[in-house]
PDB file of N, CA and C in Angstrom:
ATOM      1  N   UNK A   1    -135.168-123.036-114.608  1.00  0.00           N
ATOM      2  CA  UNK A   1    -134.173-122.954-113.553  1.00  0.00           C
ATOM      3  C   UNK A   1    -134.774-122.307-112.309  1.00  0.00           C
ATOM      4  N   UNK A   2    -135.642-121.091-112.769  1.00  0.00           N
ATOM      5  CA  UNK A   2    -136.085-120.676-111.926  1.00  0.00           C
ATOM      6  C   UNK A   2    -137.338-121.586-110.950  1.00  0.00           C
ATOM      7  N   UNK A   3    -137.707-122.538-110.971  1.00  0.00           N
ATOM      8  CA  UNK A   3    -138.339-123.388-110.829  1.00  0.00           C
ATOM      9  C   UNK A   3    -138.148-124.656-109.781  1.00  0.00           C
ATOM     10  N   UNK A   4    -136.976-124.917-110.216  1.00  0.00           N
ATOM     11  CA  UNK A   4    -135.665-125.489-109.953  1.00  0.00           C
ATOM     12  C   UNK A   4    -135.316-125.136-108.629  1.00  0.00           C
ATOM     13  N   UNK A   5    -134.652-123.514-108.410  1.00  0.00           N
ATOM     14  CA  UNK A   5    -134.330-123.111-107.320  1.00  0.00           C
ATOM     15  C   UNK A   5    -135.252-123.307-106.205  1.00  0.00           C
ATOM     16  N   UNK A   6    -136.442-122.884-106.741  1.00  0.00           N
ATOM     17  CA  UNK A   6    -137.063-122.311-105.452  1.00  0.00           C
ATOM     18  C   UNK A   6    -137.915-123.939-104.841  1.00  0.00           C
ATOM     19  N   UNK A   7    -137.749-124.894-105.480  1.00  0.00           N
ATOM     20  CA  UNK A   7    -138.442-126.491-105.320  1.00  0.00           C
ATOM     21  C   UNK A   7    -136.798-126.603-104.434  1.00  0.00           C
ATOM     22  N   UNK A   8    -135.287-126.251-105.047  1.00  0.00           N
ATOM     23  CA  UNK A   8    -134.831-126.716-104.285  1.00  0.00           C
ATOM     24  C   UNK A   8    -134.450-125.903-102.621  1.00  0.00           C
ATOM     25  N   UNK A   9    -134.915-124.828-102.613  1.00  0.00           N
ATOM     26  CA  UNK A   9    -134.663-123.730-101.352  1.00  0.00           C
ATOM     27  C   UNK A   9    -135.803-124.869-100.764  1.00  0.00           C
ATOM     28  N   UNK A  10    -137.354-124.818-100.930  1.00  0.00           N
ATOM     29  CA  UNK A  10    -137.811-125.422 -99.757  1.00  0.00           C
ATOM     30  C   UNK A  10    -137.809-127.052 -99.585  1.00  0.00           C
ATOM     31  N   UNK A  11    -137.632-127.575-100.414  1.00  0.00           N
ATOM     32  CA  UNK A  11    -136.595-128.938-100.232  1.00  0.00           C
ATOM     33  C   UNK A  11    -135.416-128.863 -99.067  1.00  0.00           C
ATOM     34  N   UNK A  12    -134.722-127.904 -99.118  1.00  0.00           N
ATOM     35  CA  UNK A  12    -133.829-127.730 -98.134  1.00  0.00           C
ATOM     36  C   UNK A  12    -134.270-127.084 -96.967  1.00  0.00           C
ATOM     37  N   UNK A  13    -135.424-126.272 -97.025  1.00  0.00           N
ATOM     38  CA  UNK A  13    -136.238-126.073 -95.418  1.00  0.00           C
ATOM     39  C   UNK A  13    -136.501-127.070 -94.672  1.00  0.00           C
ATOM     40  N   UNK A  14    -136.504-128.277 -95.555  1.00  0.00           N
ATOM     41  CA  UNK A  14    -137.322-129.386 -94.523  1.00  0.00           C
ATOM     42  C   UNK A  14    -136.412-130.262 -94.356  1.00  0.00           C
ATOM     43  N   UNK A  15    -135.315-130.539 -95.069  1.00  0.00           N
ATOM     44  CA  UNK A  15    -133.937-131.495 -94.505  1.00  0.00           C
ATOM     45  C   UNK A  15    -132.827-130.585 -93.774  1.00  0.00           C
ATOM     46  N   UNK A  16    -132.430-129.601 -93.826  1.00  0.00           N
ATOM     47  CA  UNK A  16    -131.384-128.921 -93.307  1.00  0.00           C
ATOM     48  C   UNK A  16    -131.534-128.678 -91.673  1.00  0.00           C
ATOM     49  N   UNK A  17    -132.891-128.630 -91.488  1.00  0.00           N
ATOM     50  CA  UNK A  17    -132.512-128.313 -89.912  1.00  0.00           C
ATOM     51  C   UNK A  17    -132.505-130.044 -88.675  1.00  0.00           C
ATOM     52  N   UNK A  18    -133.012-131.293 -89.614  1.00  0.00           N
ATOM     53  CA  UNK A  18    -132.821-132.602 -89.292  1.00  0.00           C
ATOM     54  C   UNK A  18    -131.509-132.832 -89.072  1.00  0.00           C
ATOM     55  N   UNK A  19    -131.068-132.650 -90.415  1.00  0.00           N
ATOM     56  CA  UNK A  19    -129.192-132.815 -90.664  1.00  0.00           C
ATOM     57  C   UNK A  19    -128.573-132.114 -89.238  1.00  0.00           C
ATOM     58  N   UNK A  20    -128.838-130.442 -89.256  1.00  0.00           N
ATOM     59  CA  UNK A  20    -128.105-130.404 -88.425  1.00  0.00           C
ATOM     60  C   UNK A  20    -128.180-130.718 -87.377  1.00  0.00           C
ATOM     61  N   UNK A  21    -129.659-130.952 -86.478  1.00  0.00           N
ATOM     62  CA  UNK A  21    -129.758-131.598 -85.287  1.00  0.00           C
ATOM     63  C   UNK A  21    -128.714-132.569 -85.389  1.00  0.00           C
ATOM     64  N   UNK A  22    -128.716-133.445 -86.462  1.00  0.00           N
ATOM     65  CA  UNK A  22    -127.950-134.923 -86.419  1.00  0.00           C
ATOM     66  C   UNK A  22    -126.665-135.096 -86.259  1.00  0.00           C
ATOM     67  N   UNK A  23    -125.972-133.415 -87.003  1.00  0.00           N
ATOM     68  CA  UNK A  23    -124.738-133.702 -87.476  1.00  0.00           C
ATOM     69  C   UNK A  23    -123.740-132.956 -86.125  1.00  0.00           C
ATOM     70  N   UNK A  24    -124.438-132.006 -85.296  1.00  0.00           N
ATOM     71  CA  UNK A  24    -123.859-131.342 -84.495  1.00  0.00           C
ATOM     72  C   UNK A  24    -124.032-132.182 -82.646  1.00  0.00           C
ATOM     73  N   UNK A  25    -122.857-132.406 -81.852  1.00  0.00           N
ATOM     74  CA  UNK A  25    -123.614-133.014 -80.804  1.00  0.00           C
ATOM     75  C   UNK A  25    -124.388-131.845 -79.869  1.00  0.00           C
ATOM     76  N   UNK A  26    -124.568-132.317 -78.848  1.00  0.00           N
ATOM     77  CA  UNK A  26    -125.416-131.594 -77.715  1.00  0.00           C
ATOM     78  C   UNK A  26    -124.213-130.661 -77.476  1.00  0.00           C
ATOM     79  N   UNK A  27    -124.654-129.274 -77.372  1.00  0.00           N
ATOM     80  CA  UNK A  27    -123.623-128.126 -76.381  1.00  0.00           C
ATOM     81  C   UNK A  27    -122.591-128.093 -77.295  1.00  0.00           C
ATOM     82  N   UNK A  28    -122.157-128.158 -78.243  1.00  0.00           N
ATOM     83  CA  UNK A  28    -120.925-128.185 -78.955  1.00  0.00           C
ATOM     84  C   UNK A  28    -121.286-127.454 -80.456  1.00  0.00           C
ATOM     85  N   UNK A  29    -120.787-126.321 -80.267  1.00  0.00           N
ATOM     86  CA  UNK A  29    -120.925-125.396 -81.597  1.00  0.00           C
ATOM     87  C   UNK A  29    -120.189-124.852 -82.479  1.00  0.00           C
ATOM     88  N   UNK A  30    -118.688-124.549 -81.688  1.00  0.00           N
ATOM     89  CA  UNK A  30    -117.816-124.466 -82.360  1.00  0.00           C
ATOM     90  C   UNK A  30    -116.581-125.126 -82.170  1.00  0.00           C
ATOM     91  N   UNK A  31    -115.423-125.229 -83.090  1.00  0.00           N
ATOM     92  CA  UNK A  31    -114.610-126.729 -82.866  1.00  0.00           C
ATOM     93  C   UNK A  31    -113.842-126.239 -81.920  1.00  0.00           C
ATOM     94  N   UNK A  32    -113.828-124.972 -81.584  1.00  0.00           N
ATOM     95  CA  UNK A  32    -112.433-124.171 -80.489  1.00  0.00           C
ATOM     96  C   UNK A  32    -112.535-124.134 -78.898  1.00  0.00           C
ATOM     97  N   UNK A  33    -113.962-123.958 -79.012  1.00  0.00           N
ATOM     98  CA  UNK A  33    -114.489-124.230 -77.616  1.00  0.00           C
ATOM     99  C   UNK A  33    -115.304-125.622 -77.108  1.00  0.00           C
ATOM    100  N   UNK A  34    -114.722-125.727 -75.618  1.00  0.00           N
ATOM    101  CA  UNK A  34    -115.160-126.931 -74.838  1.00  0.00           C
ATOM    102  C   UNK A  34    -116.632-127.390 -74.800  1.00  0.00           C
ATOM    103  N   UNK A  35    -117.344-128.528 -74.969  1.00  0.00           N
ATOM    104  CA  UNK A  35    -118.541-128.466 -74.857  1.00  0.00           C
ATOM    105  C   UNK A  35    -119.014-128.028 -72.842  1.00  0.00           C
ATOM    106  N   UNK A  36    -119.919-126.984 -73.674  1.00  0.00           N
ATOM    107  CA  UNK A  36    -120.871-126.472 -72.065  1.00  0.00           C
ATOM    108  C   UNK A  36    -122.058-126.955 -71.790  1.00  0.00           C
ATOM    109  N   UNK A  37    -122.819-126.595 -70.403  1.00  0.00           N
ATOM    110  CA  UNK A  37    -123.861-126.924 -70.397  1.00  0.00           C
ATOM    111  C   UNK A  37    -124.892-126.171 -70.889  1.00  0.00           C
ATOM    112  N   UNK A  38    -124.218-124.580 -70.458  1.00  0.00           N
ATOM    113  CA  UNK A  38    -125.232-123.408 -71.221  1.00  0.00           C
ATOM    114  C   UNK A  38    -124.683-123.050 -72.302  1.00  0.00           C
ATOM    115  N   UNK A  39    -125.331-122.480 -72.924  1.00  0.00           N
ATOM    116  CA  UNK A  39    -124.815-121.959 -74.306  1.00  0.00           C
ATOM    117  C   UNK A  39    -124.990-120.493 -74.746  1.00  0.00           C
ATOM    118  N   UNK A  40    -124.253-120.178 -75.302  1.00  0.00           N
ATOM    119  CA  UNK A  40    -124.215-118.593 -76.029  1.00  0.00           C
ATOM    120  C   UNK A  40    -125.574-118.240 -76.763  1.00  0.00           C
ATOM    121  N   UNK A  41    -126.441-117.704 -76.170  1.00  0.00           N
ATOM    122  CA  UNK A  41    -127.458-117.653 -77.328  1.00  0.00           C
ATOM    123  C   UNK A  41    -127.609-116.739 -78.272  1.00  0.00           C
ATOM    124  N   UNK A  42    -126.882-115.754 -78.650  1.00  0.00           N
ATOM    125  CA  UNK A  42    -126.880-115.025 -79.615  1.00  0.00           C
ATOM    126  C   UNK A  42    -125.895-116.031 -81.135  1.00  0.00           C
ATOM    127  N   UNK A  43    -124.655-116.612 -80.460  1.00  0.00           N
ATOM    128  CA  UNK A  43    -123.720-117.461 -81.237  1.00  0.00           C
ATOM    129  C   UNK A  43    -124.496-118.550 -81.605  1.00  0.00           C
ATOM    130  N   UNK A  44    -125.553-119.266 -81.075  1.00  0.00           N
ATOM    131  CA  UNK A  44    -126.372-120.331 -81.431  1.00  0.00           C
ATOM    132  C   UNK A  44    -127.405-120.213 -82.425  1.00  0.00           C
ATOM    133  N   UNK A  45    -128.069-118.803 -81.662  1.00  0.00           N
ATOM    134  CA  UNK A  45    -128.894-118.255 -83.480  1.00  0.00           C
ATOM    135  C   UNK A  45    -127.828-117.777 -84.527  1.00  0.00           C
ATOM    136  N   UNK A  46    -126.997-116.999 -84.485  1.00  0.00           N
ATOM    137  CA  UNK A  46    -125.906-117.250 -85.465  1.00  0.00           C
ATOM    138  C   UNK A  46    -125.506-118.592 -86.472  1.00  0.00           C
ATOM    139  N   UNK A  47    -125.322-119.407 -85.133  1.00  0.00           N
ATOM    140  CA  UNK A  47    -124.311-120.629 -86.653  1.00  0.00           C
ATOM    141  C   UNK A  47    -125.926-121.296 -86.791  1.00  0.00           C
ATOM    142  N   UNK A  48    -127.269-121.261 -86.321  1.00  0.00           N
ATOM    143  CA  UNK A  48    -128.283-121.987 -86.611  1.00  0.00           C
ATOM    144  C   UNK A  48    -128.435-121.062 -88.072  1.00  0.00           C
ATOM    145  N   UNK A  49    -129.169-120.213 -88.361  1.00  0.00           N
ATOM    146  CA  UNK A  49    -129.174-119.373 -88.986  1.00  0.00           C
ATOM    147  C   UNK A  49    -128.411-119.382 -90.370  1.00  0.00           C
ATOM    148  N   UNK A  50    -127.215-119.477 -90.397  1.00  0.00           N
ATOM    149  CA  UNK A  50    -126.312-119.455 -91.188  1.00  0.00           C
ATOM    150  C   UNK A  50    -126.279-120.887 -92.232  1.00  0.00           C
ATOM    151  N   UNK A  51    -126.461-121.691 -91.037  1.00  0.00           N
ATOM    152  CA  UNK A  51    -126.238-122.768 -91.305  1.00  0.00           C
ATOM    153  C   UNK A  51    -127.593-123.379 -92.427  1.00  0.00           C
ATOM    154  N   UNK A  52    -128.556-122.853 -91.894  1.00  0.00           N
ATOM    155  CA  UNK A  52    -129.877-123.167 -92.569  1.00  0.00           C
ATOM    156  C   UNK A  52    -129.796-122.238 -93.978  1.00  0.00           C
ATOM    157  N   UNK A  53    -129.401-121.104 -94.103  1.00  0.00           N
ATOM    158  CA  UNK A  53    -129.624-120.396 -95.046  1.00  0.00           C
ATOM    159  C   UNK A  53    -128.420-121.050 -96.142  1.00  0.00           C
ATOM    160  N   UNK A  54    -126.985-121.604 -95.856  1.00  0.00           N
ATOM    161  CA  UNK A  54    -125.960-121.918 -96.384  1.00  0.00           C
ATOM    162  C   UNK A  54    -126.866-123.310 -97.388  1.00  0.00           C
ATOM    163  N   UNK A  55    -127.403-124.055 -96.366  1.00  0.00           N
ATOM    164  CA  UNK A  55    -128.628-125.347 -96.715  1.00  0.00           C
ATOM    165  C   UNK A  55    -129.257-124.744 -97.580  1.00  0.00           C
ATOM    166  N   UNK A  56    -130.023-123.627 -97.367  1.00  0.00           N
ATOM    167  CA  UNK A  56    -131.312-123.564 -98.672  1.00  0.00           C
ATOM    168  C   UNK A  56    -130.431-122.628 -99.991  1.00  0.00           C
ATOM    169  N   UNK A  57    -129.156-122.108-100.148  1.00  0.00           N
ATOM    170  CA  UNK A  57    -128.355-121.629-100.939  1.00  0.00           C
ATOM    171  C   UNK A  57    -127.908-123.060-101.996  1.00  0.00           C
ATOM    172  N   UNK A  58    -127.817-124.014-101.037  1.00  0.00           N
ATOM    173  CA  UNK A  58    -126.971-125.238-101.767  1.00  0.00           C
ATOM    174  C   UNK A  58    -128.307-126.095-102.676  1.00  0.00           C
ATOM    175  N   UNK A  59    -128.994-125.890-101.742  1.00  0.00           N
ATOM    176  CA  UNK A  59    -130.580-126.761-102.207  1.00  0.00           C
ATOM    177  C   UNK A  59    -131.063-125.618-103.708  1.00  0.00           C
ATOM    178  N   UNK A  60    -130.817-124.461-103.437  1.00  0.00           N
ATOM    179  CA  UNK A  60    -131.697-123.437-104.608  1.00  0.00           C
ATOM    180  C   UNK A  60    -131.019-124.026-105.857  1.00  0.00           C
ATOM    181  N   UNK A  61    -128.977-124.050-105.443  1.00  0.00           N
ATOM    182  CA  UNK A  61    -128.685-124.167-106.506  1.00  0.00           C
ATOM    183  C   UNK A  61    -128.448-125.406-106.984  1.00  0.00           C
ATOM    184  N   UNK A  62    -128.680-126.572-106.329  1.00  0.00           N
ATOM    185  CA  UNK A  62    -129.121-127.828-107.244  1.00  0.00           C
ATOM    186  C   UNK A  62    -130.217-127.828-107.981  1.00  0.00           C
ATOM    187  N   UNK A  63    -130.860-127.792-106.909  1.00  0.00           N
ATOM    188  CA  UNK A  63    -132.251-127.598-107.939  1.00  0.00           C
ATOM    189  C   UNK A  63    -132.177-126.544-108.944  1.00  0.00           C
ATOM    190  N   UNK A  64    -131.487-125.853-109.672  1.00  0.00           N
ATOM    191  CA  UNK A  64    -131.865-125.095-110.426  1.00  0.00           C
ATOM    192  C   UNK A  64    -130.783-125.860-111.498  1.00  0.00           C
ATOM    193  N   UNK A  65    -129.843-126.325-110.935  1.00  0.00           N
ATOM    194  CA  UNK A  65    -129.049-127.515-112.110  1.00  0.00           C
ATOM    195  C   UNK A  65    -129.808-128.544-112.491  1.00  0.00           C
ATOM    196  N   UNK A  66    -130.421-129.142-111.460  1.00  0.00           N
ATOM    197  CA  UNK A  66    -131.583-129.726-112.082  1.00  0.00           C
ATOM    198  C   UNK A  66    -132.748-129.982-113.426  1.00  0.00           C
ATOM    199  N   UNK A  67    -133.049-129.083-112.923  1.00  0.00           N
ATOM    200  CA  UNK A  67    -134.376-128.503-113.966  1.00  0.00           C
ATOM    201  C   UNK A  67    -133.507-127.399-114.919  1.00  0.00           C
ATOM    202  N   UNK A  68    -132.429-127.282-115.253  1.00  0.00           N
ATOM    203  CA  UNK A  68    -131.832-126.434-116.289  1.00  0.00           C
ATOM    204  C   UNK A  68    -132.055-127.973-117.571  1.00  0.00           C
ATOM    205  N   UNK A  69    -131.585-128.899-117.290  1.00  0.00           N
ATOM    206  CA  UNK A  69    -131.863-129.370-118.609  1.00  0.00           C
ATOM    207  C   UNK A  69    -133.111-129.767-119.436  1.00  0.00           C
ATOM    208  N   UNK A  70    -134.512-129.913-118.426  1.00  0.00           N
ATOM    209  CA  UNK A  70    -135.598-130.072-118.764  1.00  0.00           C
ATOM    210  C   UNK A  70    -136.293-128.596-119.123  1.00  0.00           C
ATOM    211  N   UNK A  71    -135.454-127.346-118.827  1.00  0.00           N
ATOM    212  CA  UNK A  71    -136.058-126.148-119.500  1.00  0.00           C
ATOM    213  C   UNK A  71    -135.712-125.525-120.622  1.00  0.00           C
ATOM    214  N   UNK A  72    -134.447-126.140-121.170  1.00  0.00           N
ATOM    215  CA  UNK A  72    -133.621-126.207-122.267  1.00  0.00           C
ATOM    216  C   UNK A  72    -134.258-127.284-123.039  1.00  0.00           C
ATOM    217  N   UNK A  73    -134.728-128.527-122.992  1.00  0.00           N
ATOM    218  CA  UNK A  73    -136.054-129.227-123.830  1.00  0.00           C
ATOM    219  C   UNK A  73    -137.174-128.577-124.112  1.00  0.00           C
ATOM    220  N   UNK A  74    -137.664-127.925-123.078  1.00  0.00           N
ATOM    221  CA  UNK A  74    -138.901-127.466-123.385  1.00  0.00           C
ATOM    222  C   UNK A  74    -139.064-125.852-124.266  1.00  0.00           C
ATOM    223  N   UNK A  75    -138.088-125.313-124.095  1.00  0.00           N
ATOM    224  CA  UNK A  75    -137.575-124.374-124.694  1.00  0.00           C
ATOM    225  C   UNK A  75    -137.102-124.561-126.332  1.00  0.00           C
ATOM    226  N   UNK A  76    -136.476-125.675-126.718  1.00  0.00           N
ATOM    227  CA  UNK A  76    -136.489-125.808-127.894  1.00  0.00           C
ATOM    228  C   UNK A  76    -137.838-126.604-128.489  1.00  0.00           C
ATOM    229  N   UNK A  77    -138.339-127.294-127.932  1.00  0.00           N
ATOM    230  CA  UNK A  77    -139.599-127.517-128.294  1.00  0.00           C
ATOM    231  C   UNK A  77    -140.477-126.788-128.725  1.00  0.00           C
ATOM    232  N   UNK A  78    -140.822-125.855-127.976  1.00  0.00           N
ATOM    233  CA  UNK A  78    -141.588-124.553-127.968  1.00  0.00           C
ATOM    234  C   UNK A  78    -141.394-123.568-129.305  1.00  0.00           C
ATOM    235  N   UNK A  79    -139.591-123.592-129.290  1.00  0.00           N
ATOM    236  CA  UNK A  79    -139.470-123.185-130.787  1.00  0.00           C
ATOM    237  C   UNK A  79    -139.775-123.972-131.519  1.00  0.00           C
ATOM    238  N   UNK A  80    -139.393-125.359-131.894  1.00  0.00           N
ATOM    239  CA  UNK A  80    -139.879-125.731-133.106  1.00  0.00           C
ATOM    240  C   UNK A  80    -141.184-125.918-133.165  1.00  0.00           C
ATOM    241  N   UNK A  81    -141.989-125.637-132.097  1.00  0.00           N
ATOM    242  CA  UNK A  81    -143.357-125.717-132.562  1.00  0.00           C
ATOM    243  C   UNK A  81    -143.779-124.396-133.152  1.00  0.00           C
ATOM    244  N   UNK A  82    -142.984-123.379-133.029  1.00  0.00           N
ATOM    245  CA  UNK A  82    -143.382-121.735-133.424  1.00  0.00           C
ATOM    246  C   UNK A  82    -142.832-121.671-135.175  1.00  0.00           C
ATOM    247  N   UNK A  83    -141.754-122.577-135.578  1.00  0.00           N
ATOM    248  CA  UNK A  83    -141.870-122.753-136.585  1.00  0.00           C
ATOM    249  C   UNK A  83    -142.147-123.345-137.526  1.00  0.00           C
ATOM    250  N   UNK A  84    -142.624-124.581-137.114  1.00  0.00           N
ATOM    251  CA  UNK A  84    -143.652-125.327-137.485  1.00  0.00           C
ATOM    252  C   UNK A  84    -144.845-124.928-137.866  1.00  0.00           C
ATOM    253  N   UNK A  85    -145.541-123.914-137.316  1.00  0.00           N
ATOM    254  CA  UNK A  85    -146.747-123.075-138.077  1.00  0.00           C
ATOM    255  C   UNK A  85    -146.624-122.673-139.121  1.00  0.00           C
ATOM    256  N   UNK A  86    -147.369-122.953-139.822  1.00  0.00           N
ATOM    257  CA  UNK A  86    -148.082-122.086-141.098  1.00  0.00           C
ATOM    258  C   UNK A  86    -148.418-120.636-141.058  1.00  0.00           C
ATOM    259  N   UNK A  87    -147.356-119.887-141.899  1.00  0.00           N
ATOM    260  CA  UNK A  87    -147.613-118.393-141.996  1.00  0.00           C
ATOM    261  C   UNK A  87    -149.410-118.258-142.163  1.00  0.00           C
ATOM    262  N   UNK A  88    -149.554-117.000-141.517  1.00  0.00           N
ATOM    263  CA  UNK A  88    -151.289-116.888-141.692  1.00  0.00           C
ATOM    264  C   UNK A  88    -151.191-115.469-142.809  1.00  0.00           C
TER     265      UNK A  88
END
């Protein structure tokens, strides 16, 4: 799982900030206010920020649903190969 997460955190470094270019228009950041020409720049690193970290939170925890069932195979594998040995 642990494996999982962290394949899916930087999986989500490299699509999350595309998306949001894509998904947000020009000058328009929040739904309450009018689009401007300048922008708030403390509120812009804010919802950028947030927004990216919310991305690599969602990405950690797929990926760690992911690879939970292939570590739960390999995990019982591992046991039955430990009892599968021959006492020494």
């Amino acid at each position: 799982m642990l494996i999982g997460a962290l394949v899916g955190g930087v999986v989500a470094s490299f699509v999350v900030p595309p998306v949001l270019a894509w998904y947000n228009e020009t000058g328009k950041i929040s739904s309450t206010s009018q689009v401007q020409t300048l922008c708030n720049l403390p509120e812009l690193i804010r919802y950028t920020s947030s927004r990216l970290l919310r991305g690599q939170l969602i990405g950690a925890v797929i990926g760690a649903l992911v690879f939970l069932y292939p570590g739960f195979v390999a995990a019982r594998k591992a046991e039955e190969a430990e009892g599968a040995a021959p006492p020494v």
